[in-house]
Each structure stands twice: as C-alpha cells, then as structure tokens.
C-alpha atoms as a PDB file:
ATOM      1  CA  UNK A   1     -10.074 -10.450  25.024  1.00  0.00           C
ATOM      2  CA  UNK A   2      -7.911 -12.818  26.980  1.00  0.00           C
ATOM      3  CA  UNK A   3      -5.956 -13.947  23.525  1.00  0.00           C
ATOM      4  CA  UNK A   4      -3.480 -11.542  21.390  1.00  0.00           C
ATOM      5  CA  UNK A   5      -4.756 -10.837  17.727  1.00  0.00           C
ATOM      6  CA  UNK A   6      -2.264 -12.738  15.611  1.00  0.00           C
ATOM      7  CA  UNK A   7      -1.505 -11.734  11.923  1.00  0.00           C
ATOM      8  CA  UNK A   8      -3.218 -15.122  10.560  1.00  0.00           C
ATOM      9  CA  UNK A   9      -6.657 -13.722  12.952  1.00  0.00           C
ATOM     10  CA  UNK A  10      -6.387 -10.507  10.593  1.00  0.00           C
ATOM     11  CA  UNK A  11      -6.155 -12.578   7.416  1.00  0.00           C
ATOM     12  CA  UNK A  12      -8.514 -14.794   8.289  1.00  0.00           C
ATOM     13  CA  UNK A  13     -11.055 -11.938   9.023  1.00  0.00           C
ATOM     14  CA  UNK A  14     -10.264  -9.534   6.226  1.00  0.00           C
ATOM     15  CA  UNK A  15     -11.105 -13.402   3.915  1.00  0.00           C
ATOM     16  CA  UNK A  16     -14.789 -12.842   5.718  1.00  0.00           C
ATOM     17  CA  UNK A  17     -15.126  -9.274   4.749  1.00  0.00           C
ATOM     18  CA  UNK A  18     -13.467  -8.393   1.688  1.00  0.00           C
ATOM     19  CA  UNK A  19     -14.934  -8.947  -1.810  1.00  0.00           C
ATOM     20  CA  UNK A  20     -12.896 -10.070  -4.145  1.00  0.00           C
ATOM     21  CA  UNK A  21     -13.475  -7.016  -6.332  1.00  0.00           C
ATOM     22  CA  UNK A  22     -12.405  -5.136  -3.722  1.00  0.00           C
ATOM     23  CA  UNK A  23      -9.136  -7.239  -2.875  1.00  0.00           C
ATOM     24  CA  UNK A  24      -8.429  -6.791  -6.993  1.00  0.00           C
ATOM     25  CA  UNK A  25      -9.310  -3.073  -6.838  1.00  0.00           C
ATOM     26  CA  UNK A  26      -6.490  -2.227  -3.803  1.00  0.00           C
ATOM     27  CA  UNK A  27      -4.062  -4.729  -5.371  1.00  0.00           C
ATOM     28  CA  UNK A  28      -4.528  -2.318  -8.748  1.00  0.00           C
ATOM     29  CA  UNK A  29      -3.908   0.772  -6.730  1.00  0.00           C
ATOM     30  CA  UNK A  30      -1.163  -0.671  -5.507  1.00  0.00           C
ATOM     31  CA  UNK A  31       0.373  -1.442  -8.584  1.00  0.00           C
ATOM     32  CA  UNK A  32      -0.464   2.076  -9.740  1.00  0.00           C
ATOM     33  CA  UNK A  33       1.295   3.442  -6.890  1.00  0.00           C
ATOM     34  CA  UNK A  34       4.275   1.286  -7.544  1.00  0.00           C
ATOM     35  CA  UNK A  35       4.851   1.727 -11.017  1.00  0.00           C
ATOM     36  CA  UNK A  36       4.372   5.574 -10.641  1.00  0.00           C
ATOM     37  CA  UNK A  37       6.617   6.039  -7.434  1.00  0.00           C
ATOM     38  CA  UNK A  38       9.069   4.041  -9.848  1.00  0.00           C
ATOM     39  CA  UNK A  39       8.875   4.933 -12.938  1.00  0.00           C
ATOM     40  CA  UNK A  40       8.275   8.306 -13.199  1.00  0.00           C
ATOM     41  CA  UNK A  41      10.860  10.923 -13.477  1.00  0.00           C
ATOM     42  CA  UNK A  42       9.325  13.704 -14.703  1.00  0.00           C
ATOM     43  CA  UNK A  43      11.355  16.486 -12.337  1.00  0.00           C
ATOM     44  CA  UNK A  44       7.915  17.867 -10.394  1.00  0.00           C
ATOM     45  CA  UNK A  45       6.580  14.721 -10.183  1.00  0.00           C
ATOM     46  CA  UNK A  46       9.495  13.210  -8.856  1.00  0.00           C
ATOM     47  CA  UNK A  47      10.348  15.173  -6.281  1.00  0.00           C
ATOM     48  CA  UNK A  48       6.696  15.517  -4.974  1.00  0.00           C
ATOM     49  CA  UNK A  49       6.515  11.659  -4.706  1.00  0.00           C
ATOM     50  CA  UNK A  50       9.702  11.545  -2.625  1.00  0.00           C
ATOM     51  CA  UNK A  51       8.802  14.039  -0.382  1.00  0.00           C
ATOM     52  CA  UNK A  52       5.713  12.015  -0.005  1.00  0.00           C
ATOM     53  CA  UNK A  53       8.010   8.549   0.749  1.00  0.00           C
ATOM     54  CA  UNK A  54       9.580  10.984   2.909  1.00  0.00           C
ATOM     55  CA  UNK A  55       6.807  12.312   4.800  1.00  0.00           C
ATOM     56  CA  UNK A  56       4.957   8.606   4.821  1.00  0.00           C
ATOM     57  CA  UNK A  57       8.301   7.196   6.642  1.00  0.00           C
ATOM     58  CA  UNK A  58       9.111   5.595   3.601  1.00  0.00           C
ATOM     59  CA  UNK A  59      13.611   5.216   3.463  1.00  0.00           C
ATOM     60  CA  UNK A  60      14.083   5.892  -0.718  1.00  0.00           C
ATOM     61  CA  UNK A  61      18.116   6.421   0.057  1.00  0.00           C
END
C-alpha cells in the first residue's frame, strides 16, 4: 500500500459495509452502555463497572 489509511478512508469504507440497522443497533448499545456506566449506583454494580473502566483503560477519576 504505498498511501497511509486516513480516518476519512475508514469512514468512507465502514459507509460501504455497514447497514444502517446495524449502525442504529451499536449506536443503541452504546447508549445502553452510557446511561448504565452513568447512572447506576447500585453499590455491586457500581463498583464492577469501574473496575471494568479501569481494566478497559478508561480514567473515571
């Protein structure tokens, strides 16, 4: 490959391959994610998701 992969190259092949059901299904998951890591405080809960952050490089502090 004589040119560098940009970030606009990955965009513009993830529009060529990804549904949009499937776009609407990670941005969903996402959300899920979000609003759990956020919102929950439930003590067990809590702490296992920030030992996750933790453990996925993820600075919560």
């Amino acid at each position: 490959m004589s040119q560098q992969e940009t970030v606009s190259d990955r965009f513009a092949l993830a529009r060529e391959h990804v549904t949009p059901l499937q776009a609407a299904s990670g941005l969903a998951f996402g959300a899920a994610i979000a609003f759990a890591l956020v919102f929950v405080q439930e003590p067990l809960v809590h702490d296992a998701m920030h030992n996750f952050r933790h453990a996925a490089g993820i600075a919560c502090h």
